[in-house]
Protein backbone atom coordinates (compact mmCIF):
# COMPACT_ATOMS: atom_id res chain seq x y z
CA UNK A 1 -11.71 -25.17 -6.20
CA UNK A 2 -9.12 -25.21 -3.29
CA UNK A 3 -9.87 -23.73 -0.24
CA UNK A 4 -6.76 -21.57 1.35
CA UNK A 5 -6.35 -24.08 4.19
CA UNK A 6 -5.59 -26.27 1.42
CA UNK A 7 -3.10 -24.80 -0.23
CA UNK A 8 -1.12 -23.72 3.28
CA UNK A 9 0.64 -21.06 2.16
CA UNK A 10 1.33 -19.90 5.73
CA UNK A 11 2.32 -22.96 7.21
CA UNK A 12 6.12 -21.35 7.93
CA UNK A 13 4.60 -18.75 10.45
CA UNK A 14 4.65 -21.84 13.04
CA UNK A 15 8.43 -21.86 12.14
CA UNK A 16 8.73 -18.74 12.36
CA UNK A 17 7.54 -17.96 15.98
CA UNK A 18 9.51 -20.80 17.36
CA UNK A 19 12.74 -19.79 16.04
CA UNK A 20 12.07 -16.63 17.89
CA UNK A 21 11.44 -19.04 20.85
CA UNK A 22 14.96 -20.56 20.54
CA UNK A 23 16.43 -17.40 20.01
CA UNK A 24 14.92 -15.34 23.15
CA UNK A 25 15.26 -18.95 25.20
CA UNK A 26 11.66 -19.24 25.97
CA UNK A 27 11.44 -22.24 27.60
CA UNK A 28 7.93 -24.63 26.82
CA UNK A 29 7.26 -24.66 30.41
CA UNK A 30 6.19 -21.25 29.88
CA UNK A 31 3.20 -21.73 27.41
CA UNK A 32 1.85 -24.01 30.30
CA UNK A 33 2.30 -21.40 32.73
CA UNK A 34 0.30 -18.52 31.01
CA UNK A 35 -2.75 -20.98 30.19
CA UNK A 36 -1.51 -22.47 26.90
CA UNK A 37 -0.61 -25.74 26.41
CA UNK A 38 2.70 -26.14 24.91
CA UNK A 39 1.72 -29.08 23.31
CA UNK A 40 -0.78 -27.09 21.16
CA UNK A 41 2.52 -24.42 20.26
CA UNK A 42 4.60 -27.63 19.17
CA UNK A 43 1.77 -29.23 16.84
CA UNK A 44 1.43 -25.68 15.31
CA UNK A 45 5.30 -25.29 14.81
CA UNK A 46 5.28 -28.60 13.29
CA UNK A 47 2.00 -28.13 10.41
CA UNK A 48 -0.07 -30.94 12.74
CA UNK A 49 -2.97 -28.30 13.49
CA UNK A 50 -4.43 -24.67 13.50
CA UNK A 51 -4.66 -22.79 16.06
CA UNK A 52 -6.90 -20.11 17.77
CA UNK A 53 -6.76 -16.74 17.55
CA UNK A 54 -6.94 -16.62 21.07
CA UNK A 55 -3.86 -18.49 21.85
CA UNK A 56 -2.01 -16.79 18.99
CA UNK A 57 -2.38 -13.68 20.46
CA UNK A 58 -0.62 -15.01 23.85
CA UNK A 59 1.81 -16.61 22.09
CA UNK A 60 2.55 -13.31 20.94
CA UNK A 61 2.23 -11.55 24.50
CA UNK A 62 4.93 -14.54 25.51
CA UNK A 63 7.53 -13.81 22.84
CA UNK A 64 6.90 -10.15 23.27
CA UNK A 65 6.26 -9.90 19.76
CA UNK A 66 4.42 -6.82 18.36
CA UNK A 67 1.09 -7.58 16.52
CA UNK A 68 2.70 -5.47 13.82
CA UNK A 69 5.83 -7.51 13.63
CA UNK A 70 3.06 -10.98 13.08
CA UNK A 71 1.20 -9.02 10.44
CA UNK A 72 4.44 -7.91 8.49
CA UNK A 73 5.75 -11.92 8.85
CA UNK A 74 2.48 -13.22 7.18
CA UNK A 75 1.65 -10.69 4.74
CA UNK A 76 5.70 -12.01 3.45
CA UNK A 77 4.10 -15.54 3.18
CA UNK A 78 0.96 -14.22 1.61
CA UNK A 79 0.90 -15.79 -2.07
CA UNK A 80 -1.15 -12.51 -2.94
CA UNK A 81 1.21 -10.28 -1.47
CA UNK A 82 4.11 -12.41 -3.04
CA UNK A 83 2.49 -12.28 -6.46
CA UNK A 84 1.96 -7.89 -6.13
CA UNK A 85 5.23 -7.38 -5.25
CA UNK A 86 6.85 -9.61 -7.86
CA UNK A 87 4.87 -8.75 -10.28
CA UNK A 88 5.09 -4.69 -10.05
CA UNK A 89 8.68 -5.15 -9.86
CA UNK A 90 8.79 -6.64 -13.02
CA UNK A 91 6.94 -4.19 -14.84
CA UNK A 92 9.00 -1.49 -13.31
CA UNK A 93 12.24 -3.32 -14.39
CA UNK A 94 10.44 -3.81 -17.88
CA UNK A 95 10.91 -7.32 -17.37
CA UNK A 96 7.56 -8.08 -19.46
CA UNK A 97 8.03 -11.48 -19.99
CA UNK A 98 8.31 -12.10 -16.47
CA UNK A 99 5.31 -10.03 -15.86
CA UNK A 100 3.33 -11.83 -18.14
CA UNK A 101 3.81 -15.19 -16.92
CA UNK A 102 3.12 -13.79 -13.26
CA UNK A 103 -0.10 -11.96 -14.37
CA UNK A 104 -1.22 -16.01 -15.79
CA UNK A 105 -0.09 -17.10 -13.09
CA UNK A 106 -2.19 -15.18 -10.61
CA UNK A 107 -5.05 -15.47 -12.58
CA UNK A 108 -4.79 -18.86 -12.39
CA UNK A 109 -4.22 -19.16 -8.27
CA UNK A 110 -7.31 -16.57 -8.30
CA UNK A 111 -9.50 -19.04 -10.26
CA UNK A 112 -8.29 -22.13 -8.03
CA UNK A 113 -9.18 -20.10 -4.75
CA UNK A 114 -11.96 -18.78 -3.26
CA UNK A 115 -12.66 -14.83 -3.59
CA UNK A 116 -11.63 -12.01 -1.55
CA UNK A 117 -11.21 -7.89 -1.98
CA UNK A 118 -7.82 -8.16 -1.52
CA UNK A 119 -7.00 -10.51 -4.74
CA UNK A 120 -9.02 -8.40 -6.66
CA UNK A 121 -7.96 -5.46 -5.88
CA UNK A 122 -3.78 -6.71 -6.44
CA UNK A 123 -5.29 -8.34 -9.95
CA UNK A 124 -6.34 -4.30 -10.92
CA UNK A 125 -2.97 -3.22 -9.59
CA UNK A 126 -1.35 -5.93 -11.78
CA UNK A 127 -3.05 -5.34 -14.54
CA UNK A 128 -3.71 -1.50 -14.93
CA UNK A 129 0.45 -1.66 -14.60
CA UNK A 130 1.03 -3.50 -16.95
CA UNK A 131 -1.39 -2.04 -19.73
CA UNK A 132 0.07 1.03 -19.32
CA UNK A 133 3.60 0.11 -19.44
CA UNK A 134 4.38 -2.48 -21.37
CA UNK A 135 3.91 -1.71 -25.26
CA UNK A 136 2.97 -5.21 -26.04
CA UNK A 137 0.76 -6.01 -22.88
CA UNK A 138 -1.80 -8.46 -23.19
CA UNK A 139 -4.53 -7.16 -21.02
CA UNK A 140 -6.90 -5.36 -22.53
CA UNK A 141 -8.78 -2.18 -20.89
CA UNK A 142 -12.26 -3.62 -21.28
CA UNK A 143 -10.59 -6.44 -18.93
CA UNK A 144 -9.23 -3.28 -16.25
CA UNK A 145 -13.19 -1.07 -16.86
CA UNK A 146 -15.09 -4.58 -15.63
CA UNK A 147 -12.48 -5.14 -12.71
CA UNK A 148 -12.80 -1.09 -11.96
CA UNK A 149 -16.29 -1.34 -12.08
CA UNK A 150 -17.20 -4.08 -9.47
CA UNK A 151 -14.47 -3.09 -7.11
CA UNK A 152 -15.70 0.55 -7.11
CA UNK A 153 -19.27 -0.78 -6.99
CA UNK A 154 -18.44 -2.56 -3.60
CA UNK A 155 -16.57 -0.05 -1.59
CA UNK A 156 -19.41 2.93 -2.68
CA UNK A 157 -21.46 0.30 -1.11
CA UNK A 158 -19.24 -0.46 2.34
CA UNK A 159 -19.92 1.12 5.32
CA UNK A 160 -17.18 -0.03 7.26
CA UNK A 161 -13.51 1.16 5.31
CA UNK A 162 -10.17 0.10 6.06
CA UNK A 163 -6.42 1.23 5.41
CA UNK A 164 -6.32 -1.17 2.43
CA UNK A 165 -9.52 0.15 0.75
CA UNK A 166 -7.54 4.11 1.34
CA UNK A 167 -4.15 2.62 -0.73
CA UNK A 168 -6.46 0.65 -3.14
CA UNK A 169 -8.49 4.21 -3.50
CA UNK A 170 -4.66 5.79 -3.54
CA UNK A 171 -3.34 3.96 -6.35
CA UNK A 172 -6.51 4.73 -8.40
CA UNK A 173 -5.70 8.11 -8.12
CA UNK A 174 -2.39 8.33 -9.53
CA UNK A 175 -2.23 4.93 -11.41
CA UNK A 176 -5.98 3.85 -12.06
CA UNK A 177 -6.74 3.41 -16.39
CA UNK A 178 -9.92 6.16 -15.66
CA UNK A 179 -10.20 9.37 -14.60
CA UNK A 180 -12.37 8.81 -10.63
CA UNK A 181 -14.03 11.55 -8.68
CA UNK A 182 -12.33 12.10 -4.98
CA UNK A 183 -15.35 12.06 -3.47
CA UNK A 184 -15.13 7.85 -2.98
CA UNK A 185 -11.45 9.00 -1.75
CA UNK A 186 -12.07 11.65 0.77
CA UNK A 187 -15.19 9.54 2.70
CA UNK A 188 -12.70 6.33 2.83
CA UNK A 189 -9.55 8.81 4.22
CA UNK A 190 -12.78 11.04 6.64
CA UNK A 191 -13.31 7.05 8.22
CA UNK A 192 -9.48 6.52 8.67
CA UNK A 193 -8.61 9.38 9.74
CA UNK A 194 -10.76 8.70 12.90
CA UNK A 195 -8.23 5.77 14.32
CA UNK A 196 -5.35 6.81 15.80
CA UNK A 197 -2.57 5.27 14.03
CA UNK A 198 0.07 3.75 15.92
CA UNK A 199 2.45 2.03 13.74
CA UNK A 200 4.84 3.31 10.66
CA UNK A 201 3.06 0.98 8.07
CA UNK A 202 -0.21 2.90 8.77
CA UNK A 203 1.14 6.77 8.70
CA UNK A 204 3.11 5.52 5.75
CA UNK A 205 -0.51 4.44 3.66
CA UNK A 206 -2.17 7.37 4.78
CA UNK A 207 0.86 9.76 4.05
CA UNK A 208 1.02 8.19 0.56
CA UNK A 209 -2.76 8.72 -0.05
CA UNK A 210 -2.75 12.35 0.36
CA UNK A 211 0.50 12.69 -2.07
CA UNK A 212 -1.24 10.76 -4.70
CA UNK A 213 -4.27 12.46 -4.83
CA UNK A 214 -1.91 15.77 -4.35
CA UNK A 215 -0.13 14.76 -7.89
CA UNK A 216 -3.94 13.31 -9.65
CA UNK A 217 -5.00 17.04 -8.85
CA UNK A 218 -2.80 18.56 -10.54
CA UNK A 219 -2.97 15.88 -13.34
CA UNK A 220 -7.02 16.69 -13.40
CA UNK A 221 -5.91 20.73 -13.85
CA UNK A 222 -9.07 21.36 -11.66
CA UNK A 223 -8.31 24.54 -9.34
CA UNK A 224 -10.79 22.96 -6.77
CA UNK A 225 -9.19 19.72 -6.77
CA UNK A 226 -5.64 21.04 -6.14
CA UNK A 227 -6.92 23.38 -3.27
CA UNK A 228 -9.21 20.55 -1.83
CA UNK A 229 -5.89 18.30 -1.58
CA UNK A 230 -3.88 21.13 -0.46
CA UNK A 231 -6.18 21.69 2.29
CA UNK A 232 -6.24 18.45 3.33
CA UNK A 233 -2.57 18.15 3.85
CA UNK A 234 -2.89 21.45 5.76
CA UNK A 235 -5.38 19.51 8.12
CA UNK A 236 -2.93 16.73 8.56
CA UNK A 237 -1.43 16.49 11.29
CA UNK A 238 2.45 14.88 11.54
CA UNK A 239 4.50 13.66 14.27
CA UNK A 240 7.78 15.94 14.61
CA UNK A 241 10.26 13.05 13.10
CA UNK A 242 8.04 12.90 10.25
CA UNK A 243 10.31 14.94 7.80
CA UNK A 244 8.87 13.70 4.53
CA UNK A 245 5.52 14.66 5.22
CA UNK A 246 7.02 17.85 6.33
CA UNK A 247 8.38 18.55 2.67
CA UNK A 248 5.23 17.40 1.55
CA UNK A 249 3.49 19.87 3.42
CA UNK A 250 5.86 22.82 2.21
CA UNK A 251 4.82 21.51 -1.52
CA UNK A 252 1.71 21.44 -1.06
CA UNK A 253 1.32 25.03 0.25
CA UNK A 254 3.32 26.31 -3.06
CA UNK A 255 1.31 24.64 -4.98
CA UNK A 256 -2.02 26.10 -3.17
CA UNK A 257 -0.73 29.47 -3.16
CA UNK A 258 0.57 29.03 -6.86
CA UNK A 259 -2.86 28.43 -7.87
CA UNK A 260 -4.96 31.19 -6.24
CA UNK A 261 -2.35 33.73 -7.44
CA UNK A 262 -2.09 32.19 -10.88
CA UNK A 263 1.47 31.82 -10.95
CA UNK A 264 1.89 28.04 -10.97
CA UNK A 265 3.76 27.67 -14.00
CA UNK A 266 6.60 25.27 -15.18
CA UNK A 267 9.54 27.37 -14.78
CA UNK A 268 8.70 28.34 -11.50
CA UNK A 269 8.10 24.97 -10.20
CA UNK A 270 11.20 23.54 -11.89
CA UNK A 271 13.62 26.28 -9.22
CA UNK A 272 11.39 25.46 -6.57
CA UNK A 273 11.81 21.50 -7.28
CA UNK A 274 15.60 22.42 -7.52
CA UNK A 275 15.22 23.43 -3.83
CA UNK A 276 13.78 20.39 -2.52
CA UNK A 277 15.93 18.44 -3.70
CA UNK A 278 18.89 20.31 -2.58
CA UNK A 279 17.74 20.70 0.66
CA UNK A 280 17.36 16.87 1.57
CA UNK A 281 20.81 16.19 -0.42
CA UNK A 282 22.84 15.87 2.64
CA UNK A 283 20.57 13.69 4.48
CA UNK A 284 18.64 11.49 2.08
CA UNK A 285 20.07 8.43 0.83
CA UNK A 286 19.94 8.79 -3.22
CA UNK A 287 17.45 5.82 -3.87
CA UNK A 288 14.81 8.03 -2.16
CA UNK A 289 16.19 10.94 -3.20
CA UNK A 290 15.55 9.83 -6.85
CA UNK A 291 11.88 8.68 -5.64
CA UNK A 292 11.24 12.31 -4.35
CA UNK A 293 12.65 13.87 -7.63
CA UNK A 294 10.39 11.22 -10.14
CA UNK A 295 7.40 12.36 -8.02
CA UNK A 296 8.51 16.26 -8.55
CA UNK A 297 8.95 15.48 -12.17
CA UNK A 298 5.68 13.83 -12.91
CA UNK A 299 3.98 17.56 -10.99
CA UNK A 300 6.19 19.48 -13.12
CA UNK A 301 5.19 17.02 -16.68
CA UNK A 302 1.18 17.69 -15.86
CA UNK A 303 2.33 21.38 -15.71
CA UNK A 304 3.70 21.10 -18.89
CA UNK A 305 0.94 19.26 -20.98
């Protein structure tokens, strides 16, 4: 088995912090004067050695680089990451043959490397995508239970949750092969809830939770789920740029007060989906404004079944 060291799928990151060396004019001299050899910044740049998590964290106090900006550049590199995104994006594109070749593909990597949570969880992702979208998938839904199972069977077991475990939890929701309870859901978002969240990446994960499990409620045609989610968004608290979570808000409380007064029906929602969507016309570019509307239409396809 390789070990990830081996395979040194980050190795550009060195690259990619000096080039924003050259480009801010940073000279060397500098490294030296903060308590960091410069020496040890060149051998990194240049794939000759590791380097500690220390000194990577004043290299990024030096180039007055946000932590954010360092997760975002090696998550790019990420062969996992690389694999999810290209992947997905072939199944959405019903590119199947390219999907299939990535799916054996990760498999493979996953098989040469040692485990984590966070190849598992992309191989479920992968995997429960493509079994329910491409007609002549290979994966088979005994494969997707077992893979379920033991990731489910882990995070009941954590006691320590994470953004990533709340989208992994999110997709599962809206996207997952089995009907899950919320109750995994609602301790993992309780425990995230409690950081403050400082960045856009993080609001956005947390903001996407709530509108998946929103949408599974109403898929589930439980009253208690769909006021239980409904609720929650009314506990939510947004920043005042945050217009999307806004609208999400006003949806949610139709959709709460269409269910206690029994009037949550498909015609109804179809003029109040018109609405939306005309109201965000003249400031939301159309790509999103066709995300916003498939999301509307999947609500108003579980009112119709």
């Amino acid at each position: 088995m390789k070990t990830q060291k081996s395979i040194d799928e980050y190795n550009l990151f060195g690259k990619y912090l000096e080039e924003i060396r050259r480009g801010k004019k940073i000279p060397l001299r500098i490294f030296d004067d903060n308590g960091l050899s410069s020496r040890t910044f060149q051998r990194f740049v240049k794939g000759e050695s590791d380097i500690r998590i220390t000194d990577l964290a004043l290299i990024v106090e030096i180039l007055s680089i946000s932590p954010f900006e360092c997760t975002e550049k090696l998550m790019g590199l990420s062969t996992t990451v690389t694999h999810k995104t290209e992947c997905l994006s072939a199944i959405y594109k019903k590119d199947f043959q390219r999907s299939t070749q990535l799916i054996k593909e990760f498999k493979e990597y996953i098989q040469q490397t040692p485990f984590t949570s966070g190849k598992e969880e992309t191989l479920y992702k992968i995997l429960s995508s493509d079994f329910l979208l491409n007609p002549h998938t290979e994966v088979s839904k005994n494969e997707i239970n077992i893979l379920e199972h033991r990731i489910l069977k882990r995070l009941h077991n954590a006691t320590v949750y994470t953004l990533f475990d709340l989208d992994f939890l999110s997709f599962l929701q809206l996207n997952g092969i089995n009907q899950t309870s919320p109750k995994l859901f609602l301790k993992v978002l309780k425990t995230v809830n409690t950081i403050p969240l400082t960045d856009n990446q993080s609001t956005q994960i947390v903001g996407r939770a709530l509108i998946n499990m929103l949408i599974n409620s109403i898929k589930t045609k439980k009253h208690s789920n769909i006021l239980l989610a409904s609720q929650l968004f009314e506990s939510y608290v947004i920043s005042d740029y945050n217009w999307y979570m806004f609208m999400w808000k006003k949806i949610a409380k139709y959709i709460k007060k269409g269910v206690q007064n029994e009037e949550l029906t498909q015609k109804k929602w179809h003029l109040f989906k018109q609405d939306i969507l005309s109201s965000i016309n003249i400031f939301v570019p159309p790509t999103q404004i066709t995300h916003i509307q498939n999301q509307l239409n999947l609500i108003e396809s579980y009112l119709i079944d």
